[in-house]
Protein backbone atom coordinates (compact mmCIF):
# COMPACT_ATOMS: atom_id res chain seq x y z
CA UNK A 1 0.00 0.00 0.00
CA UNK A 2 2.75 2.66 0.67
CA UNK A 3 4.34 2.38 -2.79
CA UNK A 4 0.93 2.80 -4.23
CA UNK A 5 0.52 5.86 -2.11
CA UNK A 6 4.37 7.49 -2.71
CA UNK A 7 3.51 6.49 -6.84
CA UNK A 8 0.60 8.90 -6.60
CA UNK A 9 2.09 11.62 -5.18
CA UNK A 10 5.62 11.04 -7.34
CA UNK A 11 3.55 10.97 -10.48
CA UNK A 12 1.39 13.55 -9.44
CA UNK A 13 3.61 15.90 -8.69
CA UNK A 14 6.26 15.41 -11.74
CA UNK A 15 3.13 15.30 -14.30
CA UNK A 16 2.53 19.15 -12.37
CA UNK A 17 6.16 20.24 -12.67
CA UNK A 18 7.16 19.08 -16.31
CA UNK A 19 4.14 20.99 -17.24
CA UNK A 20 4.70 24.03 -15.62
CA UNK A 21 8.37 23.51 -17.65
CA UNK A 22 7.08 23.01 -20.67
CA UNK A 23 4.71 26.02 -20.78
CA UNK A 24 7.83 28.29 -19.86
CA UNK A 25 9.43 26.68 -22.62
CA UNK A 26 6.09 27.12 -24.80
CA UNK A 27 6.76 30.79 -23.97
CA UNK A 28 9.54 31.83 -23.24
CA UNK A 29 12.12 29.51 -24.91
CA UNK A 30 9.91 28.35 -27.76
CA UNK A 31 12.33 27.26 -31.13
CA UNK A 32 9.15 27.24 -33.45
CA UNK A 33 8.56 31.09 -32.27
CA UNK A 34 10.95 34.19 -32.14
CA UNK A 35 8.45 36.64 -30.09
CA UNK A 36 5.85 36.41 -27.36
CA UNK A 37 1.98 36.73 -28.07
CA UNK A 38 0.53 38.29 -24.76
CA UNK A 39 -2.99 36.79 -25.53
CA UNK A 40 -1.52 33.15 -26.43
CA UNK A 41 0.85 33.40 -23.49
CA UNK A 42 -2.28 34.36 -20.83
CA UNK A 43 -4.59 31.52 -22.73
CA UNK A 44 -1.79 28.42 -22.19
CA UNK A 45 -1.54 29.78 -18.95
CA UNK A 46 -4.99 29.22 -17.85
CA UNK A 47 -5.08 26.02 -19.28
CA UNK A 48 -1.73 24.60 -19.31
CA UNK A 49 0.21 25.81 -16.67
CA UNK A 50 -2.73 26.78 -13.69
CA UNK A 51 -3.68 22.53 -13.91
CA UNK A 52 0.15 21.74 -13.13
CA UNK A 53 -0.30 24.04 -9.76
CA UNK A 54 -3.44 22.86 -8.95
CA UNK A 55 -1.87 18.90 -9.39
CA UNK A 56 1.16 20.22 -7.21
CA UNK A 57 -1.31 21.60 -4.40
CA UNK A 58 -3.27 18.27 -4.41
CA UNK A 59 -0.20 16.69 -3.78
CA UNK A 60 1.34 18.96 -1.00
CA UNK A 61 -2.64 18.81 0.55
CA UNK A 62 -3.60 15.06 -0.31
CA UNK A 63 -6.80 16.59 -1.97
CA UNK A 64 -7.28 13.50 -4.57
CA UNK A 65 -10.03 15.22 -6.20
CA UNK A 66 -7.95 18.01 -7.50
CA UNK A 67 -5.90 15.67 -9.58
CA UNK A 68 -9.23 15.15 -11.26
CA UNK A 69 -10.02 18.74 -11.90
CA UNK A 70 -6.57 19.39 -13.09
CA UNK A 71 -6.93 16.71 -15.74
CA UNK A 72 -10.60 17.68 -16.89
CA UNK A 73 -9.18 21.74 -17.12
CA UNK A 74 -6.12 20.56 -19.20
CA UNK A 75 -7.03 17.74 -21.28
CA UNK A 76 -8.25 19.31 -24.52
CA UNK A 77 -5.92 22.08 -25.09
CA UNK A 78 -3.44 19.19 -24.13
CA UNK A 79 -4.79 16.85 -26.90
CA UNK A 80 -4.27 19.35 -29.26
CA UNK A 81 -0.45 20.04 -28.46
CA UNK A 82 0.08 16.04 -28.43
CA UNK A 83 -0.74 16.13 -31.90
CA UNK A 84 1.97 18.52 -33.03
CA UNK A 85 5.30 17.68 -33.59
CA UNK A 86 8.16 18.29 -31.05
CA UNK A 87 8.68 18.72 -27.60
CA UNK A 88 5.39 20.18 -27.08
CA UNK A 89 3.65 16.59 -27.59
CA UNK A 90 4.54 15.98 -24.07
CA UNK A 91 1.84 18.32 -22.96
CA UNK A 92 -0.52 15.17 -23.47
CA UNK A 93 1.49 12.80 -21.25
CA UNK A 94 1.01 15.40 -18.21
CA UNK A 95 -2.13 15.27 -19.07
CA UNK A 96 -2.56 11.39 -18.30
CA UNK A 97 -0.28 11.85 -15.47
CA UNK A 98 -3.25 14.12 -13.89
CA UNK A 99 -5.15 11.15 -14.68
CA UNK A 100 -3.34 8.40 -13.34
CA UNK A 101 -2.23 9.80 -10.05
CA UNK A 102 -5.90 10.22 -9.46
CA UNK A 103 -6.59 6.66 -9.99
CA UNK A 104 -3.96 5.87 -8.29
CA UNK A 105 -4.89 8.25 -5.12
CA UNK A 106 -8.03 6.72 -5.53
CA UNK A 107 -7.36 2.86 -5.19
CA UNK A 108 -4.85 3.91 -2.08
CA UNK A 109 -6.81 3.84 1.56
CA UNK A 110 -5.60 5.22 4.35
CA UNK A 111 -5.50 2.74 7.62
């Protein structure tokens, strides 16, 4: 049961950071793109990079049901980016992460 529990919160909270990376990269870093767009920049915030804090808070809070919410709020912009080409792709996988941490939190019972 406690590697079940530690899984949830390791996957949880790397799914959370890598994409909180990869939206800084998306922005600030991005190879495809030489200049920022303030309105594109503020919409992958919302959705991409807000769902990796809320997946880090359910972690550092054990709210399960956040890791839930984090993967509803993220999954179709997402979907989109894991059909492009490129590092961006991975936007997807932290997408599932969301996902599976929650099933995993879920399974886990405390006692």
């Amino acid at each position: 049961m406690r590697a079940r529990f530690q899984m949830y919160r390791v996957l949880g909270g790397a799914s959370g950071v890598a994409s909180m990376l990869l939206w800084c990269i998306l922005n600030f870093f991005n190879p495809y793109n030489d200049e920022i767009n303030g309105s594109a920049a503020l919409n992958t915030f919302i959705m991409l990079f807000l769902p990796g804090c809320l997946a880090l808070m359910a972690i550092i809070f054990s709210y399960r049901v956040l890791l839930l919410i984090a993967f509803v709020w993220s999954v179709l912009p997402s979907l989109y980016l894991a059909g492009t080409p490129g590092i961006f792709a991975w936007f997807g996988a932290t997408s599932l992460g969301y996902l599976f941490a929650y099933i995993l939190a879920k399974t886990h019972r405390t006692g």
